[in-house]
C-alpha atoms as a PDB file:
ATOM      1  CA  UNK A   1      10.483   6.795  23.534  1.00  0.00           C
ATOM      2  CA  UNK A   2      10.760   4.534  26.434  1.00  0.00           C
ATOM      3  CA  UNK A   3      12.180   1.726  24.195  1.00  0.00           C
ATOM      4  CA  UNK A   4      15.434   3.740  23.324  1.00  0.00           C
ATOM      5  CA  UNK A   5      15.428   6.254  26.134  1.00  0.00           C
ATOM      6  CA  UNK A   6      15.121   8.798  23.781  1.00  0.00           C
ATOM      7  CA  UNK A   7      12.696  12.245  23.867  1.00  0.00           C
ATOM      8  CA  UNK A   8       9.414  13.214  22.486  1.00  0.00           C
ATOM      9  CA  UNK A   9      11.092  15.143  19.616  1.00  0.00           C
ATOM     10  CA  UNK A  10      12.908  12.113  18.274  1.00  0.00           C
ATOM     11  CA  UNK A  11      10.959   9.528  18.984  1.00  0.00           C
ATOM     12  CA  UNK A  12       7.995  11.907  16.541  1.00  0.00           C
ATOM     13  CA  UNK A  13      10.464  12.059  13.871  1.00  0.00           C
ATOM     14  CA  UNK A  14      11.098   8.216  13.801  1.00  0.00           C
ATOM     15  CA  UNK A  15       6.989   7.820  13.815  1.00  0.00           C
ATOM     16  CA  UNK A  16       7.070  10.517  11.202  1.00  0.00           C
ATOM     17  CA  UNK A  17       9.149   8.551   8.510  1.00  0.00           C
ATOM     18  CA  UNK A  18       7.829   5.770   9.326  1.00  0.00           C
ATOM     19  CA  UNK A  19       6.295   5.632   5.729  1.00  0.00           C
ATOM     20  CA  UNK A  20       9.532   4.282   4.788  1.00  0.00           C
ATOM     21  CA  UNK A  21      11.167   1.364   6.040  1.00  0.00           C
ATOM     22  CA  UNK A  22      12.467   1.266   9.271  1.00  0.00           C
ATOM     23  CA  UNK A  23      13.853  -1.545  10.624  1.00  0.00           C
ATOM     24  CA  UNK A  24      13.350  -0.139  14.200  1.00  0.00           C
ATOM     25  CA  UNK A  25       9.713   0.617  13.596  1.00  0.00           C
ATOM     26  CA  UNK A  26       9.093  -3.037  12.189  1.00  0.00           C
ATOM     27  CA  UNK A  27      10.604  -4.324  15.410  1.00  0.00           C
ATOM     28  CA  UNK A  28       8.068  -2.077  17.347  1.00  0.00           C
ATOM     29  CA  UNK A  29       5.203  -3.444  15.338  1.00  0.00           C
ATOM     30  CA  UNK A  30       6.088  -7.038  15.826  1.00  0.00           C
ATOM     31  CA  UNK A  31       6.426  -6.728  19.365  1.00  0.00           C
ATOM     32  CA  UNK A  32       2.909  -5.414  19.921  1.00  0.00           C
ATOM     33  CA  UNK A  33       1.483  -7.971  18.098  1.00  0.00           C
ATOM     34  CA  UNK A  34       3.294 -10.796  19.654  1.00  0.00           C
ATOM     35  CA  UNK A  35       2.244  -9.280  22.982  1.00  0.00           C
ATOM     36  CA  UNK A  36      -1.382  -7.695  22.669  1.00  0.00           C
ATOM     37  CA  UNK A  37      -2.838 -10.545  19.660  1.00  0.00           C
ATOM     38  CA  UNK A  38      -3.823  -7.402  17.601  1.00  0.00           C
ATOM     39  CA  UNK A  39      -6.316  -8.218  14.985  1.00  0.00           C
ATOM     40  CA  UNK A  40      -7.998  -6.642  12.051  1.00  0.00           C
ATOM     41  CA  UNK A  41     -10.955  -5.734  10.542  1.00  0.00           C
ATOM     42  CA  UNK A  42     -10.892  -6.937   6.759  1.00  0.00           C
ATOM     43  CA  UNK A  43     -13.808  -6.279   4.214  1.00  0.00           C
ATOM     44  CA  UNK A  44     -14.594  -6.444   0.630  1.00  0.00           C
ATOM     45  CA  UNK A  45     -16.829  -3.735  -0.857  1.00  0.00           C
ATOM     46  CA  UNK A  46     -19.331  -3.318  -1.035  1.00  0.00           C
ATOM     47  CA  UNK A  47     -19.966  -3.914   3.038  1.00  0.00           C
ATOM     48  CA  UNK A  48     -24.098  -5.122   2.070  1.00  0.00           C
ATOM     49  CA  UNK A  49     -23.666  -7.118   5.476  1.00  0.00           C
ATOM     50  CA  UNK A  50     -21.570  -9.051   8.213  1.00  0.00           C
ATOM     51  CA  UNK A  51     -20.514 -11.753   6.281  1.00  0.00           C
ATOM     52  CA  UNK A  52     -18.597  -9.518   3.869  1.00  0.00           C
ATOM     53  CA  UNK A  53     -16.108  -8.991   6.871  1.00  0.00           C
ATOM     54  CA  UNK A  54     -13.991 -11.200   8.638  1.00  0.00           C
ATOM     55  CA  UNK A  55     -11.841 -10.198  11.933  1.00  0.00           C
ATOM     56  CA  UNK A  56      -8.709 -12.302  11.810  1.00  0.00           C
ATOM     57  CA  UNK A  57      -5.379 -12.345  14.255  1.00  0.00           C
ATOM     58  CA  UNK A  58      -2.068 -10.636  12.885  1.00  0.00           C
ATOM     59  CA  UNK A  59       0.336 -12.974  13.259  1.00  0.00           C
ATOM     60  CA  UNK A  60       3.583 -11.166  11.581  1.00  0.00           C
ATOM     61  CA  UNK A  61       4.877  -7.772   9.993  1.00  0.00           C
ATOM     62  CA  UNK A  62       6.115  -8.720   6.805  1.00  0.00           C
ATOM     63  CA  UNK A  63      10.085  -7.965   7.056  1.00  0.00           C
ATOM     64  CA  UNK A  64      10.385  -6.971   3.647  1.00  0.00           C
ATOM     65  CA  UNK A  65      10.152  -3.014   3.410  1.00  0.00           C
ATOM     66  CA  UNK A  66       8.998  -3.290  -0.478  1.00  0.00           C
ATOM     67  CA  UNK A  67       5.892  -5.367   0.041  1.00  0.00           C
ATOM     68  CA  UNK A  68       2.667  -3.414   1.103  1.00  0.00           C
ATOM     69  CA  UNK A  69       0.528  -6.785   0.163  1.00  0.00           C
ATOM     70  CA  UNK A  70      -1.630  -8.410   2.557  1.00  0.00           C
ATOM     71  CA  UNK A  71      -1.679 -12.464   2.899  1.00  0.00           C
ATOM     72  CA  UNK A  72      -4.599 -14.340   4.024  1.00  0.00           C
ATOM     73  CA  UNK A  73      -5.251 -17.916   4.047  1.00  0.00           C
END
């Protein structure tokens, strides 16, 4: 909304679709995590304890709108 000076309305229906790709969305993603260090939570199940999770930094939103795949070192 602030981004593109847009309203509520529109700025809801670009969120909405987002579960296609959006170019303009992607760019929104990468820009958070460039500026906030986001990280995530990953775990295998079964969760038994701690050590079957591992917190690890986001370092890039894959550009490519067809891959939903997750890469880890």
């Amino acid at each position: 909304m602030i981004l593109d000076d847009i309203s509520l309305s529109k700025a809801y229906a670009i969120w909405k679709s987002a579960s296609t790709y959006n170019q303009k969305v992607r760019d929104v993603m990468q820009y958070i995590v460039d500026k906030d260090e986001v990280r995530a939570l990953i775990n295998r199940n079964p969760t038994l304890n701690y050590y079957s999770m591992i917190l690890m930094r986001i370092r890039t939103v894959k550009p490519d709108g067809q891959n939903f795949a997750l890469s880890v070192n």
